[in-house]
C-alpha atoms as a PDB file:
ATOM      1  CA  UNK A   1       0.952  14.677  -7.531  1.00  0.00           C
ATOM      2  CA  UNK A   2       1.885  14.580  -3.769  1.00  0.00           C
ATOM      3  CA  UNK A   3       3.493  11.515  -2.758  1.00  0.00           C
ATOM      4  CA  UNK A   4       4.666  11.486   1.235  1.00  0.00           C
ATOM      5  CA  UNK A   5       3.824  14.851   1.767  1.00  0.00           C
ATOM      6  CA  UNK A   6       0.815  14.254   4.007  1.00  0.00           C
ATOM      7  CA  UNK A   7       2.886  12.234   5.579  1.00  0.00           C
ATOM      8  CA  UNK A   8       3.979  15.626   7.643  1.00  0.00           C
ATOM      9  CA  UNK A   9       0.305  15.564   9.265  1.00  0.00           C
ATOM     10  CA  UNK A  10       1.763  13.447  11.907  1.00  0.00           C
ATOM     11  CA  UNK A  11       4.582  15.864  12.729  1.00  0.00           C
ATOM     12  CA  UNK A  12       1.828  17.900  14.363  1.00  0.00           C
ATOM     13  CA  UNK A  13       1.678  15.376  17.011  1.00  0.00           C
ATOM     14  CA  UNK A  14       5.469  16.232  17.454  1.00  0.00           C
ATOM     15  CA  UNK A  15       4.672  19.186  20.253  1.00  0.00           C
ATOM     16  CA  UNK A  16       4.957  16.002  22.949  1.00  0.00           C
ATOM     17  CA  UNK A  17       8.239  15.401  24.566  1.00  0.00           C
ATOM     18  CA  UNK A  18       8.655  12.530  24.391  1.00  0.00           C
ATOM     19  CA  UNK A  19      12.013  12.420  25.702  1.00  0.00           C
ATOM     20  CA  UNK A  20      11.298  11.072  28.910  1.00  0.00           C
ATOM     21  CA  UNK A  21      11.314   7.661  29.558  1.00  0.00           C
ATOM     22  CA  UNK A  22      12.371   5.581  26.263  1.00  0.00           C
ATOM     23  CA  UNK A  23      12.434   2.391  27.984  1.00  0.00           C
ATOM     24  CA  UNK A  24      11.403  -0.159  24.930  1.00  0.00           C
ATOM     25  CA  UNK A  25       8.146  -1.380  24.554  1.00  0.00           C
ATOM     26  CA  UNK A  26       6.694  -3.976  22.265  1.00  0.00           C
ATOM     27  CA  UNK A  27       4.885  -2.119  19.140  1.00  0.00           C
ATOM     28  CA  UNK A  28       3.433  -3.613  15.788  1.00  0.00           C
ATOM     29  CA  UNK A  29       3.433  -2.117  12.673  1.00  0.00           C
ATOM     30  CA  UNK A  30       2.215  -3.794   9.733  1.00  0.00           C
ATOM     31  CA  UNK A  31       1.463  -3.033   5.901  1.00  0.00           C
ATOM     32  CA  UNK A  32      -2.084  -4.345   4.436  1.00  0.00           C
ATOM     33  CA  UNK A  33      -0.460  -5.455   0.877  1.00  0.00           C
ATOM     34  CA  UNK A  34       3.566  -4.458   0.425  1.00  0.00           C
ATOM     35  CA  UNK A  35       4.105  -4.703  -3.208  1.00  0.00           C
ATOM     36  CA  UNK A  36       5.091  -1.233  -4.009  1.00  0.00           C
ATOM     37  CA  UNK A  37       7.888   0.949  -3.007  1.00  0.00           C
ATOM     38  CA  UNK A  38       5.867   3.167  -0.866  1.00  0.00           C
ATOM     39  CA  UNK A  39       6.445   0.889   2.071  1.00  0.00           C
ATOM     40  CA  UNK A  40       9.997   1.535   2.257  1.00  0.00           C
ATOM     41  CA  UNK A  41       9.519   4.469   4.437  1.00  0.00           C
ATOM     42  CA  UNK A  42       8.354   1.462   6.931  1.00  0.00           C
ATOM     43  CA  UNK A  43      10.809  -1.174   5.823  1.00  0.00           C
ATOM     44  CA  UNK A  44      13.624   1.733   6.444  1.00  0.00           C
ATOM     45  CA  UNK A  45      12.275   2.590  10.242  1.00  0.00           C
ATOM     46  CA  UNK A  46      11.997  -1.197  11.227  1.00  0.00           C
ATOM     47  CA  UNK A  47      15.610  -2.216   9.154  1.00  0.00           C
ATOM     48  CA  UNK A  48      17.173   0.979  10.467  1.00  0.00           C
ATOM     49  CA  UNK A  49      15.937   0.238  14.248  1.00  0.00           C
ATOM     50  CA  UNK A  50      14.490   3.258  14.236  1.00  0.00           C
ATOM     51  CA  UNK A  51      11.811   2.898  16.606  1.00  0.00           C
ATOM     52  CA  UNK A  52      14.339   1.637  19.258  1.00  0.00           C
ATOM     53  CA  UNK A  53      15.643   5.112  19.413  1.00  0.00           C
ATOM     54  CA  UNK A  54      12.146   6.526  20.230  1.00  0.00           C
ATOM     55  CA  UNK A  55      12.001   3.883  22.917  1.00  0.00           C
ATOM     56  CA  UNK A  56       9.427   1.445  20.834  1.00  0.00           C
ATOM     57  CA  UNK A  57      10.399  -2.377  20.435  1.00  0.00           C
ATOM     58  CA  UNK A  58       9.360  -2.163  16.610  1.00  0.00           C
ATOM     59  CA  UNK A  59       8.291  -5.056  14.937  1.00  0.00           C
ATOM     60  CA  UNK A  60       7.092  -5.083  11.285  1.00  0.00           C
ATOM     61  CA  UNK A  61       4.803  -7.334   9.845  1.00  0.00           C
ATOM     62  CA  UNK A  62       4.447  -8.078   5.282  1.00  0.00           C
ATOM     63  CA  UNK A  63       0.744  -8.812   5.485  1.00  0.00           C
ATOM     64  CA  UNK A  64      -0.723  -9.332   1.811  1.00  0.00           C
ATOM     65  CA  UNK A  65      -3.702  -7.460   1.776  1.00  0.00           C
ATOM     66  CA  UNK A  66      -5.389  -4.403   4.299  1.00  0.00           C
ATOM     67  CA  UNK A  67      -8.311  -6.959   5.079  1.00  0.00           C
ATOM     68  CA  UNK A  68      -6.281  -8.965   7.274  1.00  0.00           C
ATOM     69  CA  UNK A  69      -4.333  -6.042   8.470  1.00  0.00           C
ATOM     70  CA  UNK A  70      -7.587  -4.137   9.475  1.00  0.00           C
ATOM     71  CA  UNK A  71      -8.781  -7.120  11.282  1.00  0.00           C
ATOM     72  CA  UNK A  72      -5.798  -7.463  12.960  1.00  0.00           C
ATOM     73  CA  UNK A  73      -5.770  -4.052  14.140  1.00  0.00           C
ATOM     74  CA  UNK A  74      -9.247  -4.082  15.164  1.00  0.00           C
ATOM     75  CA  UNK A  75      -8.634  -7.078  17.261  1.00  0.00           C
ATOM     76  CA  UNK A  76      -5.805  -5.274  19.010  1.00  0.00           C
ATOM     77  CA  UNK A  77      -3.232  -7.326  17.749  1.00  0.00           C
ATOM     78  CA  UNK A  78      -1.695  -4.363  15.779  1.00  0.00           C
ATOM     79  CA  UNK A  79      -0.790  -0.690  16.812  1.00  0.00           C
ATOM     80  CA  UNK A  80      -0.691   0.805  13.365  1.00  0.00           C
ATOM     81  CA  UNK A  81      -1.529  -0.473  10.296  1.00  0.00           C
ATOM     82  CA  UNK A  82      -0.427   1.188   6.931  1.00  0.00           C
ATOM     83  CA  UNK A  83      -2.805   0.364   4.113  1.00  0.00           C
ATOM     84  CA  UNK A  84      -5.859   2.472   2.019  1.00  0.00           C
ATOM     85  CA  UNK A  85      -7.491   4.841   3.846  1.00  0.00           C
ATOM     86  CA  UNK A  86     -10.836   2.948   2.570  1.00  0.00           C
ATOM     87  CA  UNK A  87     -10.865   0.276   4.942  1.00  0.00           C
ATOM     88  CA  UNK A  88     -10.696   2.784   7.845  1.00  0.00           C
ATOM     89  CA  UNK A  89     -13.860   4.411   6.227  1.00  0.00           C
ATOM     90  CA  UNK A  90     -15.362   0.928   5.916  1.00  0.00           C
ATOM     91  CA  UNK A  91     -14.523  -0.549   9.253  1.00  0.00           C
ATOM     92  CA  UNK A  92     -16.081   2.788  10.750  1.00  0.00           C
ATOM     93  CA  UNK A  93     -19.651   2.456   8.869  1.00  0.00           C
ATOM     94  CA  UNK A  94     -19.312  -0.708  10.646  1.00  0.00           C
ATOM     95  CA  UNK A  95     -19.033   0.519  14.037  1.00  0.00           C
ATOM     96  CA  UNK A  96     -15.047   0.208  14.654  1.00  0.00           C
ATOM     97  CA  UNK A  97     -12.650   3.454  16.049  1.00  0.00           C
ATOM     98  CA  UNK A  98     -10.102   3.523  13.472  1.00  0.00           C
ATOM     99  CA  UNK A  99      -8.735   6.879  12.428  1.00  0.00           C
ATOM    100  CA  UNK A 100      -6.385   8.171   9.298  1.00  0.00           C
ATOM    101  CA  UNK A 101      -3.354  10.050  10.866  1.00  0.00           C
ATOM    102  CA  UNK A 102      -1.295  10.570   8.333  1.00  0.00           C
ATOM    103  CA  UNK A 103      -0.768  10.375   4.473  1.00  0.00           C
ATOM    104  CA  UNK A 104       0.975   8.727   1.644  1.00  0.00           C
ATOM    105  CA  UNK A 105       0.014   8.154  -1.437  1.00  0.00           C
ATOM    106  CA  UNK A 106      -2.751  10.489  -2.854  1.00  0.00           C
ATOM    107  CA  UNK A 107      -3.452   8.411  -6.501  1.00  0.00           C
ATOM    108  CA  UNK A 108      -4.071   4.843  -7.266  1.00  0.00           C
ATOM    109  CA  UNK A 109      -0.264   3.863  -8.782  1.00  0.00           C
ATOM    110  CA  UNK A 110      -1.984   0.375 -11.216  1.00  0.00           C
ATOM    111  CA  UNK A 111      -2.444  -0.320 -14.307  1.00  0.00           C
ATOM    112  CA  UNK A 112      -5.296  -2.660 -15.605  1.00  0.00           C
ATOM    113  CA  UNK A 113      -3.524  -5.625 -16.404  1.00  0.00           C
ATOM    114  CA  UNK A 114      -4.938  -8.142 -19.250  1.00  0.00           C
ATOM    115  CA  UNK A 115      -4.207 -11.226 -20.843  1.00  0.00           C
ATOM    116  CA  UNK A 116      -2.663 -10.944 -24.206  1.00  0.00           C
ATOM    117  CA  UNK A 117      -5.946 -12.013 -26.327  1.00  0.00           C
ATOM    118  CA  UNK A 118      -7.317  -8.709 -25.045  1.00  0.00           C
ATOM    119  CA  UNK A 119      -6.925  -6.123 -27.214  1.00  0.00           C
ATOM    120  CA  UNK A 120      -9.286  -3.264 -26.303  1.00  0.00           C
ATOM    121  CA  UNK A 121     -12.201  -2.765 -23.697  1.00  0.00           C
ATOM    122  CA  UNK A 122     -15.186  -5.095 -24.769  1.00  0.00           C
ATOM    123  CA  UNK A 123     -12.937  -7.965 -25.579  1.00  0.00           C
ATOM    124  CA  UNK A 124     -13.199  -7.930 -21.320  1.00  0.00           C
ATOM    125  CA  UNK A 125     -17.144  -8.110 -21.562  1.00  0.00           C
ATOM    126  CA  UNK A 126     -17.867 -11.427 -19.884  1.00  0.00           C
ATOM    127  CA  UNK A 127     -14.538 -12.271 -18.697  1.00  0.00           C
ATOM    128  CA  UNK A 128     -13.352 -12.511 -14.982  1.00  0.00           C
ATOM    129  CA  UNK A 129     -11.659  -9.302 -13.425  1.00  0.00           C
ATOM    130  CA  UNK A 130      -9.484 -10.433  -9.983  1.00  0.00           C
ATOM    131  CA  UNK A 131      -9.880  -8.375  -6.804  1.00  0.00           C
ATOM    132  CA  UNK A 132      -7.974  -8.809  -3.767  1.00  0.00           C
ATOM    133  CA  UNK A 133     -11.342  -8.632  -1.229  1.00  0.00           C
ATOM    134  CA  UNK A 134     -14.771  -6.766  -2.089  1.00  0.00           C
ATOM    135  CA  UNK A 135     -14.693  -3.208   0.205  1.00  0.00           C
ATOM    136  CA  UNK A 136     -10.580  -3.240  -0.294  1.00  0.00           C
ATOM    137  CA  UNK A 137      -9.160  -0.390  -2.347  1.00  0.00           C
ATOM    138  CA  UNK A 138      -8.482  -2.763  -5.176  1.00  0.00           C
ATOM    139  CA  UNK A 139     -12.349  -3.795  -5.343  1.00  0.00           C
ATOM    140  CA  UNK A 140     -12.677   0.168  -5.793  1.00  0.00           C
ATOM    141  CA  UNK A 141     -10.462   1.032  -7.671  1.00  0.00           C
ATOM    142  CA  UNK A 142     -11.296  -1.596 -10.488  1.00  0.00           C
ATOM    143  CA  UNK A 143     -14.254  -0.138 -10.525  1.00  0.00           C
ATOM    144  CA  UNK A 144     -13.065   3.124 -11.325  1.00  0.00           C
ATOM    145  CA  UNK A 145     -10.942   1.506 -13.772  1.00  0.00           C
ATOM    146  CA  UNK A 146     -13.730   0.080 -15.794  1.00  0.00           C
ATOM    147  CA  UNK A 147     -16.122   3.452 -15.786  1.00  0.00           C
ATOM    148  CA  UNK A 148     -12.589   4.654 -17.273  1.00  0.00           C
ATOM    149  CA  UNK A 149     -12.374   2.500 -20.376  1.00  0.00           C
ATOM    150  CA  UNK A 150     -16.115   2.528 -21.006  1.00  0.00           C
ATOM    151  CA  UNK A 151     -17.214  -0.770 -19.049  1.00  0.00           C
ATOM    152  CA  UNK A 152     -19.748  -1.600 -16.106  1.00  0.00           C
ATOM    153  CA  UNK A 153     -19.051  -3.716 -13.170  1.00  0.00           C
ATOM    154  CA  UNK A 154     -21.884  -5.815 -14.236  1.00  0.00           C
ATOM    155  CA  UNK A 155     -19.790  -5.888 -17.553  1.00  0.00           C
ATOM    156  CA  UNK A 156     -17.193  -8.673 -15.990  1.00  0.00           C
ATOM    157  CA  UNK A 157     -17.385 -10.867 -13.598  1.00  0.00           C
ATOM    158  CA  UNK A 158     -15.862 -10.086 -10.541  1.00  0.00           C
ATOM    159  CA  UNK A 159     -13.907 -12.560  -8.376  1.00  0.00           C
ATOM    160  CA  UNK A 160     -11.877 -12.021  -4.834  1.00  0.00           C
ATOM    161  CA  UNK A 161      -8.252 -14.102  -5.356  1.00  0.00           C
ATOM    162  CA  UNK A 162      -6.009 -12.274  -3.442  1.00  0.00           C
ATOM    163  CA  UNK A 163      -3.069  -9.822  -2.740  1.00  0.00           C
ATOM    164  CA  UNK A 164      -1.134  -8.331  -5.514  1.00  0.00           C
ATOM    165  CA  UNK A 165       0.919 -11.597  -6.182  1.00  0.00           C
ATOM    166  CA  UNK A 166      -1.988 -14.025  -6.375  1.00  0.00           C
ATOM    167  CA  UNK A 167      -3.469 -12.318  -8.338  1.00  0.00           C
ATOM    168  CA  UNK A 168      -0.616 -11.859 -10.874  1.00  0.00           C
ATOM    169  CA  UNK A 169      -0.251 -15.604 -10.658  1.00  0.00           C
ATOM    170  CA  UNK A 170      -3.771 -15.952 -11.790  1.00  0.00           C
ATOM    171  CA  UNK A 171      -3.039 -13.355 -14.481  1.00  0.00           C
ATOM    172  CA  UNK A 172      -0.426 -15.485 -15.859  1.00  0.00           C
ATOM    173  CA  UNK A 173      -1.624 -19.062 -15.787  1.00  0.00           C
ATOM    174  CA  UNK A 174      -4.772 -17.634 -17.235  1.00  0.00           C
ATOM    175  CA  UNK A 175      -7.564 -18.432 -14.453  1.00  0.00           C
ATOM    176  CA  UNK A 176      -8.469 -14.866 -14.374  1.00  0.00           C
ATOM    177  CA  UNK A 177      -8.532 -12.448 -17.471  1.00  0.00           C
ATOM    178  CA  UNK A 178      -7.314  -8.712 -15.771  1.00  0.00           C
ATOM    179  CA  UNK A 179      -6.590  -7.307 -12.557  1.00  0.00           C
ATOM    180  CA  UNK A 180      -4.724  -4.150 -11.454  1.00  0.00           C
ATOM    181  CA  UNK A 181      -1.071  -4.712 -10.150  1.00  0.00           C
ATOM    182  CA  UNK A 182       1.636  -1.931  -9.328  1.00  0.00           C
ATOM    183  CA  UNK A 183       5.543  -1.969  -9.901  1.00  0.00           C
ATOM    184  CA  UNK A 184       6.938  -4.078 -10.896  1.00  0.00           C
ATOM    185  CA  UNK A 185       4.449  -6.354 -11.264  1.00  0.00           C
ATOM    186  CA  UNK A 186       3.208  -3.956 -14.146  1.00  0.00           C
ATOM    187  CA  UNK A 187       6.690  -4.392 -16.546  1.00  0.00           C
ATOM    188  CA  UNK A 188       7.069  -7.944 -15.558  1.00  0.00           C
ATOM    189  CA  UNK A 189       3.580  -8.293 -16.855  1.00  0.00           C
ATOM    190  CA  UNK A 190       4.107  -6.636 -20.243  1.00  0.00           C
ATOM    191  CA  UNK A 191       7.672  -7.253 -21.058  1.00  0.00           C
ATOM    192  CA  UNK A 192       8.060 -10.878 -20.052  1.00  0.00           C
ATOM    193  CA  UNK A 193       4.544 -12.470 -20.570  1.00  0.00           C
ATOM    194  CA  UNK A 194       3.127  -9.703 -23.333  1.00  0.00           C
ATOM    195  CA  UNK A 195       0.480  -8.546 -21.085  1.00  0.00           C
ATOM    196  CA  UNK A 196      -1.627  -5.251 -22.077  1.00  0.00           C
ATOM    197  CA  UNK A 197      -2.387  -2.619 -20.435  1.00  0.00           C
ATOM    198  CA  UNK A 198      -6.222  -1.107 -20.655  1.00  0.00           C
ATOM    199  CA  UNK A 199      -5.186   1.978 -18.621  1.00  0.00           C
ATOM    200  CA  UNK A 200      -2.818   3.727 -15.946  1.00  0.00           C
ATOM    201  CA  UNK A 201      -4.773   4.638 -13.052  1.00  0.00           C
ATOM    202  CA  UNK A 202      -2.019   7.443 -12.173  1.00  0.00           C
ATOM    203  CA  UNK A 203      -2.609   9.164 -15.385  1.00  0.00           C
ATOM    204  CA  UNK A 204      -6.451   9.472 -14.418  1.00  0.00           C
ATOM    205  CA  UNK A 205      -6.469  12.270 -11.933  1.00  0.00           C
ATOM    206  CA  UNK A 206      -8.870  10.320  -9.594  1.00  0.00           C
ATOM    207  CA  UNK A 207      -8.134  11.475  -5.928  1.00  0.00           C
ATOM    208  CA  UNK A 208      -7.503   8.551  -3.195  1.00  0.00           C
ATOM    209  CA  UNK A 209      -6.181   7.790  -0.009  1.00  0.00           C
ATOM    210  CA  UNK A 210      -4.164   4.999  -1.427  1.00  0.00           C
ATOM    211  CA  UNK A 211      -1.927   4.607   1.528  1.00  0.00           C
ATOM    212  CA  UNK A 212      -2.582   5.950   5.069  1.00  0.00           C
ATOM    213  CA  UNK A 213      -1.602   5.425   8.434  1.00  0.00           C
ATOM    214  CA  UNK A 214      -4.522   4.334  10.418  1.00  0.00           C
ATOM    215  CA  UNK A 215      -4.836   3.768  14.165  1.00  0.00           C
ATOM    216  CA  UNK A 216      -7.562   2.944  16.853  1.00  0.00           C
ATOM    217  CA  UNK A 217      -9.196   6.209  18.056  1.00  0.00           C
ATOM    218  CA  UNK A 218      -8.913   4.856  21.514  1.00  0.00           C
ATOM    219  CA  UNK A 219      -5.339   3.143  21.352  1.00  0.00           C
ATOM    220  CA  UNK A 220      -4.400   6.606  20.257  1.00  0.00           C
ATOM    221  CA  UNK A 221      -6.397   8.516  23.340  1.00  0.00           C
ATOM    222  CA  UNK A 222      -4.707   6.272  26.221  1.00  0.00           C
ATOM    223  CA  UNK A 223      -1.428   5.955  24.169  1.00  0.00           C
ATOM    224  CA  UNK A 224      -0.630   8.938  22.207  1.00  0.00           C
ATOM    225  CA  UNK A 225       3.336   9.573  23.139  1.00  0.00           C
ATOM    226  CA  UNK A 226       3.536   5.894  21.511  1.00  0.00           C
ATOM    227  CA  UNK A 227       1.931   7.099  17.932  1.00  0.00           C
ATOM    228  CA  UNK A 228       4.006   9.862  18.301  1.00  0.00           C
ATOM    229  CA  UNK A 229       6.927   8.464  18.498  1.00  0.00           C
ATOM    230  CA  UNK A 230       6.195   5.702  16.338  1.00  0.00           C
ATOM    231  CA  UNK A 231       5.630   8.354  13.149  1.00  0.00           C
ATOM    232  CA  UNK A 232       8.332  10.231  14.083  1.00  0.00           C
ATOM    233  CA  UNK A 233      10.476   6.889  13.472  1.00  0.00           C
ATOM    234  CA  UNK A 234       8.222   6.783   9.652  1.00  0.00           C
ATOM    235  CA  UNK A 235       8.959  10.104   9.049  1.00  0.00           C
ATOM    236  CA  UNK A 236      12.638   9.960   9.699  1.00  0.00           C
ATOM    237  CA  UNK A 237      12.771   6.547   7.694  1.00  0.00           C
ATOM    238  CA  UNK A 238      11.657   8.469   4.724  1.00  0.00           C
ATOM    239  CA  UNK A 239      13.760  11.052   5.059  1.00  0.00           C
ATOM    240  CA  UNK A 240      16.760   8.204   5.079  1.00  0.00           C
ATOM    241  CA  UNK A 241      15.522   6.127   1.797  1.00  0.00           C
ATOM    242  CA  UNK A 242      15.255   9.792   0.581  1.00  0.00           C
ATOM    243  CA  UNK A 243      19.214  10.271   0.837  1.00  0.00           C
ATOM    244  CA  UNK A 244      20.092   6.824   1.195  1.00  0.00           C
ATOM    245  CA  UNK A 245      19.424   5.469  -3.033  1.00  0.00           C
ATOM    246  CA  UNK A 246      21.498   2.058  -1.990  1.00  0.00           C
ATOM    247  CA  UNK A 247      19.266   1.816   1.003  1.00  0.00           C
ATOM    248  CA  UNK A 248      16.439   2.439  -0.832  1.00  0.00           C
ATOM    249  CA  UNK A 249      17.066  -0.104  -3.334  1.00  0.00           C
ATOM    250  CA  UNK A 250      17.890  -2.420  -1.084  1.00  0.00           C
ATOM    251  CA  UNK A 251      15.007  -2.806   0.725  1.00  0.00           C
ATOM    252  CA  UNK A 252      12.782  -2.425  -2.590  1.00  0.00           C
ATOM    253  CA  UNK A 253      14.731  -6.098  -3.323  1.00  0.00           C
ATOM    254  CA  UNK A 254      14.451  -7.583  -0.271  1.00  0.00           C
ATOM    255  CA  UNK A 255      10.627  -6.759   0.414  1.00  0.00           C
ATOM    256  CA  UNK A 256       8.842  -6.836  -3.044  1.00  0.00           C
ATOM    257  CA  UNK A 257      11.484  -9.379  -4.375  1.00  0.00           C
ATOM    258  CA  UNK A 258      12.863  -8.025  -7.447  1.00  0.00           C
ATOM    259  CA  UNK A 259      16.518  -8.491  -8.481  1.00  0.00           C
ATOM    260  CA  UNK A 260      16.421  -6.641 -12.150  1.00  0.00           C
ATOM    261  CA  UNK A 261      18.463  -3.603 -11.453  1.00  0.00           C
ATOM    262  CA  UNK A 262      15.565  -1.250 -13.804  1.00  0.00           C
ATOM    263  CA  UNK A 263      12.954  -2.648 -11.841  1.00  0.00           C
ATOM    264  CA  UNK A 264      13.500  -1.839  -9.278  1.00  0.00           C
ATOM    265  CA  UNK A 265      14.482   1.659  -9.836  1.00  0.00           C
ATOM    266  CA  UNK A 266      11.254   0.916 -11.818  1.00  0.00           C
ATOM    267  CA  UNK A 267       9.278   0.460  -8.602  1.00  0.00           C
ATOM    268  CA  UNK A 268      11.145   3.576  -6.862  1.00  0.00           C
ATOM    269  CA  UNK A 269      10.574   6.256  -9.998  1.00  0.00           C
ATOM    270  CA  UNK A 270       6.782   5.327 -10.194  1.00  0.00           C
ATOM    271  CA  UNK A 271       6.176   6.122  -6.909  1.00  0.00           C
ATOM    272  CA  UNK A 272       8.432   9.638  -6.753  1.00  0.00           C
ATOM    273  CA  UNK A 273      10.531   8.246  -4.226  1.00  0.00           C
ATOM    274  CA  UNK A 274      13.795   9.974  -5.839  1.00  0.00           C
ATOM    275  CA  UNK A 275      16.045   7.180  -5.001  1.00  0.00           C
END
């Protein structure tokens, strides 16, 4: 599957000089839910001070969910926000400006996540399947998830708790009965509180824009050299947690908050990161 390669979209924007002029100016970048290792391309640009040298004043911001990310974009308070591609499609039936410029991942990376008195798919009839928000990629892709192993929506009940972490908290202490989670939240699940797992969403073959770099049509029209510069910064932070495994590792502990060694090469392997 292609993981970061769309990310090269945004090198067509790389025809501007933007050499002249790198005096630093104040630019916001935030993830909409940073649980998996994909944001590292992010974490390395911001860590790295990479956007300094394309004369941006970078700052980074963990958010736990794209909701709150999208609404902070749309209310100007964010230049680019890197979440699913979905909430640009949503915000946009809605009457906002956003637009996709660039790619990450291509495939939903969970797994359906149950509690351990699940066995198979109708022992889930009835029960209560967690969701971040409704319209977020996790409200979708659950979906998806249940057509997979058989079930309807109207199956479960469905219940908005929160970002990844919330809603592996709920997992655990048993308010909720499944949810999809990524690395590591996946093998911490299984191996440590003998969770099951209904099915892997990357295994399925369903096509989506996961992760994407979204922007305000009109923040990019009077502002372009800024985008510009600001994915050229992405793009060469990738390219260092490429070549860079410590770094890489590194920030996969520091951001998502793992210490186990296997995890979180765990978290780097699922993703194709190479590191």
């Amino acid at each position: 599957m292609k993981v970061i390669a769309s990310l090269f979209l945004a090198a067509c924007f790389c025809a501007i000089d933007a050499s002249g002029g790198l005096a630093q100016e104040k630019f916001r970048v935030a993830s909409g839910g940073f649980s998996t290792a994909i944001h590292a391309v992010v974490w390395a640009a911001y860590e790295r001070k990479i956007f300094q040298k394309y004369g941006l004043d970078g700052e980074y911001l963990a958010l736990e969910s794209g909701t709150p990310a999208m609404q902070a974009l749309l209310a100007n308070e964010l230049q680019i926000v890197f979440t699913t591609g979905a909430l640009a499609n949503t915000a946009n039936l809605q009457g906002a400006d956003t637009t996709i410029i660039a790619g990450g991942i291509d495939f939903i990376p969970n797994k359906l996540l149950v509690r351990p008195e699940v066995k198979r798919a109708e022992d889930l009839k009835g029960k209560r399947v967690a969701i971040s928000r409704f319209g977020s990629a996790s409200d979708y892709a659950t979906q998806v998830a249940l057509e997979k192993i058989g079930l309807n929506p109207n199956d479960v009940t469905i219940v908005q708790v929160g970002g990844n972490l919330t809603r592996f908290a709920a997992l655990m202490n048993g308010t909720i009965h499944a949810t999809l989670l990524a690395e590591p939240l996946t093998t911490m699940g299984i191996r440590d509180q003998r969770m099951n797992s209904l099915i892997d969403l990357a295994e399925s073959g369903v096509p989506f824009p996961q992760n994407c770099f979204i922007v305000r049509r009109s923040y990019l029209a009077s502002n372009r050299v800024k985008i510009v510069n600001a994915m050229k910064a992405i793009i060469e932070g990738y390219f260092m947690v490429k070549n860079d495994r410590a770094l890489g590792l590194q920030l996969i502990k520091k951001y998502i908050r793992v210490d186990a060694p296997s995890r979180v090469a765990g978290c780097a392997k699922r993703l194709q990161l190479d590191i």
